[in-house]
N, C-alpha and C. Protein backbone atom coordinates (compact mmCIF):
# COMPACT_ATOMS: atom_id res chain seq x y z
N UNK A 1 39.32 -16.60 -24.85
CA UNK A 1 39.30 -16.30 -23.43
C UNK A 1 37.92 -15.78 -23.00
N UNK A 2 37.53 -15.12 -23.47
CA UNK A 2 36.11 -14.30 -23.44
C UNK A 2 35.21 -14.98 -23.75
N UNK A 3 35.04 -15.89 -24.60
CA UNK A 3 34.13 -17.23 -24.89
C UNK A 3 34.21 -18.17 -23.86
N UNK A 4 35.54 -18.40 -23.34
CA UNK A 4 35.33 -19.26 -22.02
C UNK A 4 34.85 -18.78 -20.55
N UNK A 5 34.88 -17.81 -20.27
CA UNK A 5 34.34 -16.53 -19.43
C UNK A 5 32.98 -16.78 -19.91
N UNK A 6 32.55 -16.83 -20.29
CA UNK A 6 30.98 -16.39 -20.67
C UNK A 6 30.37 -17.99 -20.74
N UNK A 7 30.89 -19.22 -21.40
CA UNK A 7 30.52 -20.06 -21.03
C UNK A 7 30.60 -21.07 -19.70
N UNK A 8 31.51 -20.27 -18.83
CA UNK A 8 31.57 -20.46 -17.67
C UNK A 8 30.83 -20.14 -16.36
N UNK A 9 30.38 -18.95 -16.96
CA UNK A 9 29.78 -18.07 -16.14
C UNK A 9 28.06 -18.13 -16.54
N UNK A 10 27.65 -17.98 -17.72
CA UNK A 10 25.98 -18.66 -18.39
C UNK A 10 25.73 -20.45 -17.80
N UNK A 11 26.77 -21.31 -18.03
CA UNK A 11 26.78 -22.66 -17.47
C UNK A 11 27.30 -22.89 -15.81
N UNK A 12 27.34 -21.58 -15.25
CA UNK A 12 26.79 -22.07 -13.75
C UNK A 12 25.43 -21.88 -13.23
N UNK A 13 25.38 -23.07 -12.64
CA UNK A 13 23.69 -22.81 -12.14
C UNK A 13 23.60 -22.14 -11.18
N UNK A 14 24.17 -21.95 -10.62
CA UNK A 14 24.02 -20.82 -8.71
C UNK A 14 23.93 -19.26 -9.67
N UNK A 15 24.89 -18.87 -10.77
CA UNK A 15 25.01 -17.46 -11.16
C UNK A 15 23.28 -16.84 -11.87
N UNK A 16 22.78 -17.93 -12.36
CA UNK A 16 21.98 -18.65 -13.10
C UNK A 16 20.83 -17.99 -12.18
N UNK A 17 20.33 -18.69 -11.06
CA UNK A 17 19.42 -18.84 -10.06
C UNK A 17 19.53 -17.32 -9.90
N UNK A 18 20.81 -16.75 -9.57
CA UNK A 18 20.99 -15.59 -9.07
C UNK A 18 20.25 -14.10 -10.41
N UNK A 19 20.79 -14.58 -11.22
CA UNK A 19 20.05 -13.81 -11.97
C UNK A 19 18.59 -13.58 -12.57
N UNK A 20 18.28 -14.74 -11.86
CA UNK A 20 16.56 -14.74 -12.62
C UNK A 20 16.02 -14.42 -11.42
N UNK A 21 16.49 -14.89 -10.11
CA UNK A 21 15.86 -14.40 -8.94
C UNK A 21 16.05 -12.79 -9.05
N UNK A 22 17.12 -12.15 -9.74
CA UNK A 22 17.42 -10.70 -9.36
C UNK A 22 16.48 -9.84 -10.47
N UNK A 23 16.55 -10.66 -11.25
CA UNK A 23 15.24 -10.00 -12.18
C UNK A 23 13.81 -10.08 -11.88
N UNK A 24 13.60 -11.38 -11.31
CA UNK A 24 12.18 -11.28 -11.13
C UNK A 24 11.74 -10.60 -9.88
N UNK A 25 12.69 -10.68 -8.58
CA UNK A 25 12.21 -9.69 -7.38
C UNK A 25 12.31 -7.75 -7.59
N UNK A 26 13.51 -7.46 -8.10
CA UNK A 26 13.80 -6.20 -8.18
C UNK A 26 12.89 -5.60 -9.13
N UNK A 27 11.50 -5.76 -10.27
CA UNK A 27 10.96 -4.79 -10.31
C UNK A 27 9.60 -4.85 -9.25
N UNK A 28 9.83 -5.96 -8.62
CA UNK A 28 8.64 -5.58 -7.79
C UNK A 28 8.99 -4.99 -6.57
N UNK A 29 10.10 -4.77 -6.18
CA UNK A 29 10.40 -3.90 -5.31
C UNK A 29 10.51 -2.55 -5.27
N UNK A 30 10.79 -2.09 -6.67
CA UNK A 30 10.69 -0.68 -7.65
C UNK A 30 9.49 -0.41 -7.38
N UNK A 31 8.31 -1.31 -7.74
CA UNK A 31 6.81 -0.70 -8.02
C UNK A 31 5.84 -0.64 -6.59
N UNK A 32 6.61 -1.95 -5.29
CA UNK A 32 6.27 -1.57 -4.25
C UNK A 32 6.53 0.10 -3.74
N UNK A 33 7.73 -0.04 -3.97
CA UNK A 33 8.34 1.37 -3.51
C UNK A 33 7.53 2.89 -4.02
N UNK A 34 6.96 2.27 -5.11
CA UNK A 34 6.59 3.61 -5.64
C UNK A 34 5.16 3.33 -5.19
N UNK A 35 4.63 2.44 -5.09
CA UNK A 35 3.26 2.25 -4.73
C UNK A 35 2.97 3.25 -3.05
N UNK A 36 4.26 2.60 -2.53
CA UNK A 36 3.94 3.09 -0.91
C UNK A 36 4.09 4.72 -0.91
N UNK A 37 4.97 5.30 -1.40
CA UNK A 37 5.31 6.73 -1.99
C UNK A 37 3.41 7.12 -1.91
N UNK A 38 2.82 6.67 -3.32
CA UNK A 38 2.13 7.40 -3.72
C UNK A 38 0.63 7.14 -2.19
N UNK A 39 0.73 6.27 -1.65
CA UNK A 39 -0.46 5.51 -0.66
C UNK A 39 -0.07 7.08 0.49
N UNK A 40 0.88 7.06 0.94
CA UNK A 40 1.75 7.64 2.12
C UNK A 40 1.18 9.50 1.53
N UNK A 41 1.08 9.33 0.38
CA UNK A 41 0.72 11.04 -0.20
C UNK A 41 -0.73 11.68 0.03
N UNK A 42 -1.36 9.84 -0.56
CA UNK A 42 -2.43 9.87 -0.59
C UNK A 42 -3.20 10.55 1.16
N UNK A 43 -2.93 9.44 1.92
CA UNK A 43 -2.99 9.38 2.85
C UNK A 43 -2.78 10.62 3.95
N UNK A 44 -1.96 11.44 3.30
CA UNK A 44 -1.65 12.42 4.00
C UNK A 44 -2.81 13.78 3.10
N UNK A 45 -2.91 13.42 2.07
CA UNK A 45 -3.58 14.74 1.38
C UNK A 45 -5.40 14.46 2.73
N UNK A 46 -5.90 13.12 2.24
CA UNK A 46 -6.77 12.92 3.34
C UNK A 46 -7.30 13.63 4.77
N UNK A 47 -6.00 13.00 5.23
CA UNK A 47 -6.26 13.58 6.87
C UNK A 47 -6.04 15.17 6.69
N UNK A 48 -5.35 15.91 5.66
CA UNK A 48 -5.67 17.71 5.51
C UNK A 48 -6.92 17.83 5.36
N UNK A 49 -7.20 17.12 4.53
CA UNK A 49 -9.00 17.19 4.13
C UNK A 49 -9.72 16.86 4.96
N UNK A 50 -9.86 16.12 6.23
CA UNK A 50 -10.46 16.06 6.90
C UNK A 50 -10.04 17.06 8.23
N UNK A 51 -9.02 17.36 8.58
CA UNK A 51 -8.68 18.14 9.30
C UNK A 51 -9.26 19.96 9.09
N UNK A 52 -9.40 20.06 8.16
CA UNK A 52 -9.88 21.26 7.24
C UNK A 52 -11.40 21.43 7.45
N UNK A 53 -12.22 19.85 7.07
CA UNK A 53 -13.34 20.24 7.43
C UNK A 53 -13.65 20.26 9.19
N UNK A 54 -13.19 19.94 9.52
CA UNK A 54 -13.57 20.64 11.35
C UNK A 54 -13.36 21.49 11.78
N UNK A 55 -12.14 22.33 10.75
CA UNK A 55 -12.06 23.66 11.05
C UNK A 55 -11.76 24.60 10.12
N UNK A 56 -13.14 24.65 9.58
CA UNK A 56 -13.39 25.72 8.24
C UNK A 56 -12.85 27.08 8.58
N UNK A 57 -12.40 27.60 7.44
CA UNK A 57 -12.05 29.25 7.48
C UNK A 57 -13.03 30.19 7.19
N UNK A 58 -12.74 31.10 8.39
CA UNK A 58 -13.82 32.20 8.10
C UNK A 58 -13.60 32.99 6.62
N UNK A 59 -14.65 33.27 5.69
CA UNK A 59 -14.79 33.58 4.29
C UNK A 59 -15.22 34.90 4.86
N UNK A 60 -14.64 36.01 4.94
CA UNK A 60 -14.87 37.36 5.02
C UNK A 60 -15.01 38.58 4.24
């Protein structure tokens, strides 16, 4: 039963398509995701740093 399940399911081509498409998009959606994370951090540490230098603190 389990042998026919499995050769039923490996010998369809749509399940087939589905799985290589789901492997090959989903880690690049992982590494987009983390890419934009780290851009969005970046980006924000920046504009402090520039915001900072126009308005230095008095060192007293």
């Amino acid at each position: 039963m389990i042998k026919t399940i499995l050769q039923m399911t490996w010998g369809n081509p749509i399940f087939m398509i589905v799985v290589i498409t789901a492997i090959w998009f989903i880690p690049g959606i992982v590494i987009r995701r983390l890419v934009e994370k780290q851009l969005i951090k970046k980006k924000k540490l920046d504009q402090e740093k520039r915001i900072a230098s126009l308005y230095p603190k008095n060192e007293k």
